[in-house]
Protein backbone atom coordinates (compact mmCIF):
# COMPACT_ATOMS: atom_id res chain seq x y z
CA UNK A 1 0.00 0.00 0.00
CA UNK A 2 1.10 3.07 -1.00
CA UNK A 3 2.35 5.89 2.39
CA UNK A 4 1.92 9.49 2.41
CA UNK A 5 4.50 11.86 3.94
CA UNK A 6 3.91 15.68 4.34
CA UNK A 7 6.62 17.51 3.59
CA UNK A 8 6.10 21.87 4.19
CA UNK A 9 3.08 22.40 1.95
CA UNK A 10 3.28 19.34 -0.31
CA UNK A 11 2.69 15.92 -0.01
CA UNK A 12 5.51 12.85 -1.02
CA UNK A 13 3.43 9.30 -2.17
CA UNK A 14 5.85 6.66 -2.25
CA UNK A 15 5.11 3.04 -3.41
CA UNK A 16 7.00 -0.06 -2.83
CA UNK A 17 7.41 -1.73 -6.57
CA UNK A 18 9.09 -5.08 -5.51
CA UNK A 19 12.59 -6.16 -4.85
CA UNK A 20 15.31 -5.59 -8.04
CA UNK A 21 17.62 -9.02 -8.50
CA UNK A 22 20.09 -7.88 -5.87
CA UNK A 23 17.19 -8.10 -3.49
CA UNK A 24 16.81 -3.90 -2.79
CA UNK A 25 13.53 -2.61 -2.51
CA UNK A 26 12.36 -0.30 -5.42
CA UNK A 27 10.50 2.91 -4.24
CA UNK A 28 8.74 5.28 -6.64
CA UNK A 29 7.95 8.38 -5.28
CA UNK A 30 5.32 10.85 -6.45
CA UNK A 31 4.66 14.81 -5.46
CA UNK A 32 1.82 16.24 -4.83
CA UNK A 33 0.96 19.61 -4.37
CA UNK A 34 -2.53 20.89 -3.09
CA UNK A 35 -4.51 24.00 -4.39
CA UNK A 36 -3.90 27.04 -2.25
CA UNK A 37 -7.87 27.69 -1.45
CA UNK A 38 -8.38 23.63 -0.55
CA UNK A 39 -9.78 22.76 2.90
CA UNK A 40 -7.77 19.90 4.95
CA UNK A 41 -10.45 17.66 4.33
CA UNK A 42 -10.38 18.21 0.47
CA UNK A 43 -6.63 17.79 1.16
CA UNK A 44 -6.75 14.35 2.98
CA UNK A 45 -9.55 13.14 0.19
CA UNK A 46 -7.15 13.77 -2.96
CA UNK A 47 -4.37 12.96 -1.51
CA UNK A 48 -5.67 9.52 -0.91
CA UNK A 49 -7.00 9.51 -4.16
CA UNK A 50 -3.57 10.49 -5.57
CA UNK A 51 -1.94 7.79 -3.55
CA UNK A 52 -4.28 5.08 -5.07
CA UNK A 53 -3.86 6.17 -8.73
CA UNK A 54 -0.42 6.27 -8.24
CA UNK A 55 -0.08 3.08 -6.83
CA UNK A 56 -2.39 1.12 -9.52
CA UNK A 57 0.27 3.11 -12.28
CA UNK A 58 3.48 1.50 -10.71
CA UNK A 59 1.57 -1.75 -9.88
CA UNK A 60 1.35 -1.89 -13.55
CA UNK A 61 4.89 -1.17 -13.85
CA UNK A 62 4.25 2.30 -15.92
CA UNK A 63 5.69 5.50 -14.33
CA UNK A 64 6.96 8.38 -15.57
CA UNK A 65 10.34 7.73 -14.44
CA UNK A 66 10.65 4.40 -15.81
CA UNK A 67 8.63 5.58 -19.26
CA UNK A 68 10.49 6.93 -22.54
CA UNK A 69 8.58 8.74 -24.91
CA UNK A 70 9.35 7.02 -27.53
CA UNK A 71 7.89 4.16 -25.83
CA UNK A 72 5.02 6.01 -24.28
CA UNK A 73 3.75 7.13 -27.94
CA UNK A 74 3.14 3.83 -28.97
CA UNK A 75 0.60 2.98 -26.00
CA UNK A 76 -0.97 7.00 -26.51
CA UNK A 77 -1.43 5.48 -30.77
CA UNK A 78 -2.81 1.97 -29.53
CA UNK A 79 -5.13 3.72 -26.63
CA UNK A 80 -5.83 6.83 -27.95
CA UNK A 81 -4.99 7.93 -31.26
CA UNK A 82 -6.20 4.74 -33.16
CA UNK A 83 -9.71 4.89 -31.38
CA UNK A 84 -10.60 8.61 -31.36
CA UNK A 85 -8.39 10.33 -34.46
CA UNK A 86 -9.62 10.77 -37.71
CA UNK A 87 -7.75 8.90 -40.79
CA UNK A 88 -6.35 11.95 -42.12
CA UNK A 89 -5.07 13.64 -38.50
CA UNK A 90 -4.09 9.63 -37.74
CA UNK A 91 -2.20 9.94 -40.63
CA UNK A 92 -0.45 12.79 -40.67
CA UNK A 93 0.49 12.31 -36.80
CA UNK A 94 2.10 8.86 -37.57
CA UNK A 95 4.94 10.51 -40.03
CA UNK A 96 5.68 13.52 -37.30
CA UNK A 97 5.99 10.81 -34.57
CA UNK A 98 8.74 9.32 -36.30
CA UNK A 99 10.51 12.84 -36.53
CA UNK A 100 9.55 13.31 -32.48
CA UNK A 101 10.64 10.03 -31.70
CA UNK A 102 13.86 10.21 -33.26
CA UNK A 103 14.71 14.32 -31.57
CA UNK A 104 13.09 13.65 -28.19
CA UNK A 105 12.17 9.77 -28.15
CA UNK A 106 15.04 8.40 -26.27
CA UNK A 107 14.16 10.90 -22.93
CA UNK A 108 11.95 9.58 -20.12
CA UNK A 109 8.47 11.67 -20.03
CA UNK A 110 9.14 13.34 -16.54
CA UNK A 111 12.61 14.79 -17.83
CA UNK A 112 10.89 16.63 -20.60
CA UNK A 113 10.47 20.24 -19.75
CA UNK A 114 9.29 23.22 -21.60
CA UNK A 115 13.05 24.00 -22.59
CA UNK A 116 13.46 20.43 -24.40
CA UNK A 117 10.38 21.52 -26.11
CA UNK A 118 11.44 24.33 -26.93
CA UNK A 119 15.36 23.09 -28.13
CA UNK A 120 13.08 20.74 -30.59
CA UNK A 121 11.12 23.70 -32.14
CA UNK A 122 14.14 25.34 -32.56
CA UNK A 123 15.71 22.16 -34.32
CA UNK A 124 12.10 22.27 -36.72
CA UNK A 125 12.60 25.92 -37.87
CA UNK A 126 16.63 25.54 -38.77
CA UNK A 127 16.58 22.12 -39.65
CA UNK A 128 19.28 19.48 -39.79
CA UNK A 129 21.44 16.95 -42.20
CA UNK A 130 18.38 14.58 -42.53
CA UNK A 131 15.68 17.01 -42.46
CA UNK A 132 14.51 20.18 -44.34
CA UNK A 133 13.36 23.72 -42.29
CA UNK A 134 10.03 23.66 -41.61
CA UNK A 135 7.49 25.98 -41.87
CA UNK A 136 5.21 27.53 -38.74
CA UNK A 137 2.58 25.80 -39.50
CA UNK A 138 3.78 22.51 -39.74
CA UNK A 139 5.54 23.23 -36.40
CA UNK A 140 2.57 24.22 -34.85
CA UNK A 141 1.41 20.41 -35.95
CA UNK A 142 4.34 18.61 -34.06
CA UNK A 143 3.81 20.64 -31.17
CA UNK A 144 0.62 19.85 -30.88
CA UNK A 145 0.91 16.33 -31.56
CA UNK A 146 3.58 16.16 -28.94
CA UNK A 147 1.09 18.05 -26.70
CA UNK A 148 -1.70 15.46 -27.22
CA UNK A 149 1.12 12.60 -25.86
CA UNK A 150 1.27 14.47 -23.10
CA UNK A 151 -2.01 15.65 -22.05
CA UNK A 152 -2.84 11.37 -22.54
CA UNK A 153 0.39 10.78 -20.29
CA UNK A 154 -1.75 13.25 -17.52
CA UNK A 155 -4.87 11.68 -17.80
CA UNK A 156 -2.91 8.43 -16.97
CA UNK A 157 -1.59 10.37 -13.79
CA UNK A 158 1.96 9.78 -14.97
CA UNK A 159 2.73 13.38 -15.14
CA UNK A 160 1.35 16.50 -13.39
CA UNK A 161 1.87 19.32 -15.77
CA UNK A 162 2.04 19.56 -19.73
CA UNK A 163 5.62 20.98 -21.25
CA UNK A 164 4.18 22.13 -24.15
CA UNK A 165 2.35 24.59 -22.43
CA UNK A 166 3.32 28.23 -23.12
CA UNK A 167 6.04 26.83 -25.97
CA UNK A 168 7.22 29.68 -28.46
CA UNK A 169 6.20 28.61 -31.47
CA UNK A 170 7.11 31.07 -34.77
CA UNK A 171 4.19 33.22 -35.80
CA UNK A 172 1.86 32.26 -38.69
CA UNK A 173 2.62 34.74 -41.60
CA UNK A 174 -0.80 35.30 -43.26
CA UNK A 175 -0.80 35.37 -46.98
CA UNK A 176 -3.15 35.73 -49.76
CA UNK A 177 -4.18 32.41 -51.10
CA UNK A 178 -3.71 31.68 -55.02
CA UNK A 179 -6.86 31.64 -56.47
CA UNK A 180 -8.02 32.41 -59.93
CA UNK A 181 -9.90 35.58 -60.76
CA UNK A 182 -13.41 35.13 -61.89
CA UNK A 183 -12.11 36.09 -66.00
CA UNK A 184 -9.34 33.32 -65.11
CA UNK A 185 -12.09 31.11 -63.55
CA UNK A 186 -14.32 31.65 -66.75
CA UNK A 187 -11.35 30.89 -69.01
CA UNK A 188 -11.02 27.40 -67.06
CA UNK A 189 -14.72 26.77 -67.24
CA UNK A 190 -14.42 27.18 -70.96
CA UNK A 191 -11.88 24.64 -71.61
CA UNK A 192 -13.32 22.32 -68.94
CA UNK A 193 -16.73 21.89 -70.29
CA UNK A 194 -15.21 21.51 -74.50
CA UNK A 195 -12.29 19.34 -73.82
CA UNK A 196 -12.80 17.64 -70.14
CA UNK A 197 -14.00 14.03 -69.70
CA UNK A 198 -17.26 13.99 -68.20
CA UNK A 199 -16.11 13.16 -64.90
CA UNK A 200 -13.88 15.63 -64.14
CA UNK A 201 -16.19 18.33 -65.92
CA UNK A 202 -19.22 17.71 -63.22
CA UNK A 203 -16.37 17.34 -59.92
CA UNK A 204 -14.70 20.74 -60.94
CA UNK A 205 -18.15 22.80 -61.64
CA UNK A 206 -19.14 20.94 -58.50
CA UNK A 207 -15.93 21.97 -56.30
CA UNK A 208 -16.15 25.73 -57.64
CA UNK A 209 -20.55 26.29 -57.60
CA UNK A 210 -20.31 24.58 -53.86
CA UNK A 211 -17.31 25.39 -52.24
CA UNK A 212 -17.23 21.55 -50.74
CA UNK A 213 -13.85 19.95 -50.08
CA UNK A 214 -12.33 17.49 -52.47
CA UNK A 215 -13.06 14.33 -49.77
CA UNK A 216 -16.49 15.85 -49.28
CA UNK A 217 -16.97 15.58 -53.09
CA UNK A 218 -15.57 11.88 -53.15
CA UNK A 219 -17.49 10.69 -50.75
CA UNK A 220 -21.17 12.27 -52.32
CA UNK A 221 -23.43 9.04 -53.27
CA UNK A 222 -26.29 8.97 -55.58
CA UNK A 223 -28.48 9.32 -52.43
CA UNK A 224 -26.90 12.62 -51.04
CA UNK A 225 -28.11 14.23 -54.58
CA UNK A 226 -31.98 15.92 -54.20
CA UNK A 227 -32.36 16.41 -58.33
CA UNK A 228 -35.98 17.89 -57.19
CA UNK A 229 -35.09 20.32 -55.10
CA UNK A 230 -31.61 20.61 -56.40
CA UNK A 231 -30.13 20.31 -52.87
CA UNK A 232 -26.73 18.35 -52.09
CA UNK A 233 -26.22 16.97 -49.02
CA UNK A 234 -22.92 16.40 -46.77
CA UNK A 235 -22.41 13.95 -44.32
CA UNK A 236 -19.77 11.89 -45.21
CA UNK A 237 -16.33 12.11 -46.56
CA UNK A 238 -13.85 9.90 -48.54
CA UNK A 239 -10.09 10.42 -47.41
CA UNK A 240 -6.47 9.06 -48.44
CA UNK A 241 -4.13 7.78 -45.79
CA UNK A 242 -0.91 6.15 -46.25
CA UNK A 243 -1.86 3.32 -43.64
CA UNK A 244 -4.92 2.27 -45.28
CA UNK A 245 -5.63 3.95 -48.78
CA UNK A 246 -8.97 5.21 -49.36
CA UNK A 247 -11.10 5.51 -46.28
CA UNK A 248 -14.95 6.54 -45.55
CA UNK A 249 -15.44 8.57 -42.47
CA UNK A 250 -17.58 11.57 -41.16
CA UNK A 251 -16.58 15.13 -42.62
CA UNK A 252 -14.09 17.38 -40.81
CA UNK A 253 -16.51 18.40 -38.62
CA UNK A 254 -19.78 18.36 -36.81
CA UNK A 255 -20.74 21.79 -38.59
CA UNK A 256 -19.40 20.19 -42.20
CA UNK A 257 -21.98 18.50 -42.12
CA UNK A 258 -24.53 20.39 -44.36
CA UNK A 259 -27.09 20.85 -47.48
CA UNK A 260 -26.39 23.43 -49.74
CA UNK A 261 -29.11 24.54 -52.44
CA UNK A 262 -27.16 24.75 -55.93
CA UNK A 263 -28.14 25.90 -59.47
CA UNK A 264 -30.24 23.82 -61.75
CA UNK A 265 -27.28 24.04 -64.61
CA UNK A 266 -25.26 21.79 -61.93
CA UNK A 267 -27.78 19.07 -61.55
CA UNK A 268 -28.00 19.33 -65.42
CA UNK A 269 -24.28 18.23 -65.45
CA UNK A 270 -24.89 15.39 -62.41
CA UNK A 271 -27.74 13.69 -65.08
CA UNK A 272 -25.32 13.75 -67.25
CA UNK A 273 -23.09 11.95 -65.71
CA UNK A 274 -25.51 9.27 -64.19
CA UNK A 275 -26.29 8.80 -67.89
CA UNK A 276 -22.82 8.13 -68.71
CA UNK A 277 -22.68 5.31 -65.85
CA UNK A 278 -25.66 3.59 -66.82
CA UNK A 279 -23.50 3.99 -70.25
CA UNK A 280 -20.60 2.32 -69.30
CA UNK A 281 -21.89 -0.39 -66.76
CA UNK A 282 -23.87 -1.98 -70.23
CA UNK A 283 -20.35 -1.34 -72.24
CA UNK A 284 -18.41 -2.85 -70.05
CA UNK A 285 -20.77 -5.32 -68.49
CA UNK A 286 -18.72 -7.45 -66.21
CA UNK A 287 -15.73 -5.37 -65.54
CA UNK A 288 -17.70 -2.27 -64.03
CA UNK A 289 -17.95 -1.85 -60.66
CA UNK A 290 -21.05 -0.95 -59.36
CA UNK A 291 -21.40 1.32 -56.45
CA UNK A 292 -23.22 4.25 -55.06
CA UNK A 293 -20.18 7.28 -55.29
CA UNK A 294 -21.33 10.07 -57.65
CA UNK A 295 -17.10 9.73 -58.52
CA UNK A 296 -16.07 6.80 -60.27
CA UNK A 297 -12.62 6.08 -61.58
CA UNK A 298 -12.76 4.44 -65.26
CA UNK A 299 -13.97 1.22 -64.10
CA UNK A 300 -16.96 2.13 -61.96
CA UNK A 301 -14.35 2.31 -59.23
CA UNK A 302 -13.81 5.13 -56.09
CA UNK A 303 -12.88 8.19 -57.32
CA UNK A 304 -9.61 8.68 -54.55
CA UNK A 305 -9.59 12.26 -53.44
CA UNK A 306 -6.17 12.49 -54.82
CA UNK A 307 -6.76 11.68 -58.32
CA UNK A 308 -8.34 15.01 -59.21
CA UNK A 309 -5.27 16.71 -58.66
CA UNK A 310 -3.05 15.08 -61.10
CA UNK A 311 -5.71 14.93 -63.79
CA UNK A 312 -5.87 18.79 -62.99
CA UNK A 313 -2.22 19.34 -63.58
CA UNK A 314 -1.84 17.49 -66.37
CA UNK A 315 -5.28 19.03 -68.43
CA UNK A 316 -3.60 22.40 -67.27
CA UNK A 317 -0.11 22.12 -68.81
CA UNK A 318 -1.88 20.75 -72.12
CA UNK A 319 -4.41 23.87 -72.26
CA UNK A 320 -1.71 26.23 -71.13
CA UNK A 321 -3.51 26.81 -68.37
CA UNK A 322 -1.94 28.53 -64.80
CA UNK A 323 -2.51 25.38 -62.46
CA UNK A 324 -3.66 26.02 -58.85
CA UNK A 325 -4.62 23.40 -56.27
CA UNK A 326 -8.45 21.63 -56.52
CA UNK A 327 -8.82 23.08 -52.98
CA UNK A 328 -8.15 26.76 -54.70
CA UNK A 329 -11.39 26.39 -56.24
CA UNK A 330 -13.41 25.90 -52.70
CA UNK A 331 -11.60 29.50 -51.40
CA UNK A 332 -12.50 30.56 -55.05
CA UNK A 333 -16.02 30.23 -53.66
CA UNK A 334 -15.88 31.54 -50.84
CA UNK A 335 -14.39 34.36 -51.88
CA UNK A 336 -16.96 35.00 -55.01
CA UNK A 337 -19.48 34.90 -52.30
CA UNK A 338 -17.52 37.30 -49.81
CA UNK A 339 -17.20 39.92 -52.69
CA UNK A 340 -20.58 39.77 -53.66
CA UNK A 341 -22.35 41.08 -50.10
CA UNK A 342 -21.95 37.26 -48.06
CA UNK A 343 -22.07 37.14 -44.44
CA UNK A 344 -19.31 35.85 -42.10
CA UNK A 345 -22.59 33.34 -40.98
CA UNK A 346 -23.27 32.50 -44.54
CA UNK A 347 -20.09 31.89 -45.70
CA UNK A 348 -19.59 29.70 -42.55
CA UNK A 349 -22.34 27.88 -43.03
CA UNK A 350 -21.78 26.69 -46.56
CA UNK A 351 -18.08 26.51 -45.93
CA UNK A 352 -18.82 23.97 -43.13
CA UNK A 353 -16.04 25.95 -40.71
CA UNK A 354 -16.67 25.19 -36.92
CA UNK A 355 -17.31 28.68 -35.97
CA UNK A 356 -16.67 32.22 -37.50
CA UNK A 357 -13.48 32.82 -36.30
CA UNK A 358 -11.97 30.15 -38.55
CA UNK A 359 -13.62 31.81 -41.60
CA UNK A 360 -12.72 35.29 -40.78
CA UNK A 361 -9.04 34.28 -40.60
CA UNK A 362 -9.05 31.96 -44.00
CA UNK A 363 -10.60 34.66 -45.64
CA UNK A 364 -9.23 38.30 -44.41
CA UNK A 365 -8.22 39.22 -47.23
CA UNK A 366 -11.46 39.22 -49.09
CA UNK A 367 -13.94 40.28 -46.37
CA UNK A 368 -10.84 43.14 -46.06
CA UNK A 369 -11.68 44.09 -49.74
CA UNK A 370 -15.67 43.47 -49.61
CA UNK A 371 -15.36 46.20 -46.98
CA UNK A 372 -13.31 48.55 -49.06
CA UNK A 373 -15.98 48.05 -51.63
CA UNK A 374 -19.00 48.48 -49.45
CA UNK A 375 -17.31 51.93 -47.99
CA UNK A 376 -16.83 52.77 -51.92
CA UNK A 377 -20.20 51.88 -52.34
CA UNK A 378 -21.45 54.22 -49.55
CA UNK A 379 -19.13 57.19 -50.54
CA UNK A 380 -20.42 57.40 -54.08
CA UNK A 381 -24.02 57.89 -52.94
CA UNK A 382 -22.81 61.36 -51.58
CA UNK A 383 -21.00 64.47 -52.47
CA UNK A 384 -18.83 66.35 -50.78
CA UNK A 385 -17.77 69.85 -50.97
């Protein structure tokens, strides 16, 4: 059983782990430090409760002491990460955890302090012989990944306080995104509709009329289509991971989860395209695959979300086109509807952002010139003398 020992205004927990081979007694010792405005019964409850958590940790021979990081990540992936990530954030934290493991790995979790941290951000911005400088956003990402270890190392009661707290991370710079202009936009349109495959005409007209991300737009089936009303629906979303390929999973967020009312050209395109299927399941009889996805490879296949992007490459080097990113086209549309009188809500809302804040800051640069315009507006309705 574990003892308690007061010592000044904090309390030592030490538990008796067994005998090592030379027949010494192991002690592992724990601090504990009550909040100033606690009564001394309060006191005597968590202390005791501290004392048993503690106890059942080094019972089952896990304590911070003992713990490396590096081996600590793999039971925060296994008890954590797998169960409650999604795919893509699974995905993406499983290639920084080799870079963490191999900076910061080898040290146990309680000798990690906020200056470790911080030496390992440093290492991220200058870079080294193996590895490139890194951006501030992509910093921000192992911080926080690092962060999440250690918050799950907490919850375990293995350590009291988080190092990543407070870390100096290098400031975001905000820049304009590359979009097309609406003549440049028009100009791609054009081409798209005389010269595109089918396919890739209705998932372009679809990514730039509805703003939807390219995994929202993968993962549309036939049922998520309202040709009467000529509403789209999102709930679902098709992602690429590098652990398990093409995966189906709920959108980004709660709020991406949406119906957006579209025009009746673009439904004109989707009948098209069901058209075409019916099409090519009778050409191709037994080699079509038949499914539900609005996005079909040739075959009858999933569209992957990446696919787009190298079709979109290649059609714009043949067209002598300027290429930008698929996802260009979504801030394309939100942009369009900034400039033309939008609200932060509205824009939100068909984005599918969590709350305002995140639209405001993707798109300050166009709700900065919607308000130019606006004040424009306003100052040519007057004269002044």
């Amino acid at each position: 059983m574990a003892s308690i020992r007061k010592r000044n205004n904090s309390y030592q927990i030490i538990v008796s782990c067994g005998c090592d081979t030379n027949g010494k007694q192991i002690l592992r010792t724990k601090t504990w430090k009550p909040k100033p405005d606690m009564t001394k019964r309060q006191i005597e409850k968590e202390v005791n409760r501290q004392a048993v958590l503690f106890e059942e940790a080094c019972l089952d021979g896990y304590t911070a002491s003992k713990v490396k990081l590096g081996d600590f990540m793999n039971r925060w992936k296994e008890e954590y990460a797998i169960p409650n990530l999604k795919p893509t954030t699974l995905d993406s934290m499983g290639k920084m955890t080799k870079r963490i493991d191999e900076e910061i790995g080898h040290m146990h979790l309680d000798k990690i302090k906020r200056r470790n941290i911080q030496m390992f951000i440093q290492s991220l911005y200058n870079g080294n012989d193996k590895h490139k400088p890194l951006g501030a956003k992509t910093i921000k990402n192992y911080v926080s990944c690092v962060s999440s270890i250690m918050n799950y190392a907490i919850r375990l009661d293995m350590l009291n306080s988080n190092p990543c707290s407070h870390a100096n991370i290098p400031r975001i710079k905000e820049t304009e995104r590359d979009i097309y202009t609406p003549e440049e936009a028009q100009i791609f349109l054009d081409r798209l509709t005389e010269k595109a495959p089918l396919v890739y005409q209705c998932y372009f007209i679809l990514m730039i009329f509805s703003g939807f991300r390219r995994g929202e737009i993968c993962g549309l089936t036939w049922d998520d289509i309202d040709f009467k009303n000529h509403i789209i629906s999102i709930n679902k979303a098709l992602y690429h991971t590098a652990y398990k390929g093409t995966v189906i999973d709920t959108p980004k967020s709660v709020t991406s989860n949406r119906s957006l009312k579209l025009s009746e050209e673009v439904f004109e395109y989707l009948k098209r395209l069901q058209k075409f299927y019916e099409d090519e399941s009778v050409r191709l009889g037994t080699k079509w695959q038949e499914n539900n996805f609005v996005f079909k490879n040739p075959y009858g296949g999933v569209m992957s979300p990446l696919t787009p992007r190298d079709w979109l490459n290649s059609f714009c080097k043949r067209e002598g086109i300027r290429y930008v990113t698929p996802h260009s086209f979504r801030h394309l549309c939100a942009s369009i509807m900034i400039e033309s009188g939008a609200s932060v809500k509205t824009v939100q809302a068909c984005m599918g952002h969590s709350d305002a804040n995140t639209t405001l800051n993707i798109y300050a640069h166009a709700f900065s010139r919607a308000q130019a315009l606006a004040s424009e507006t306003v100052a040519s309705c007057f004269n002044l003398r």
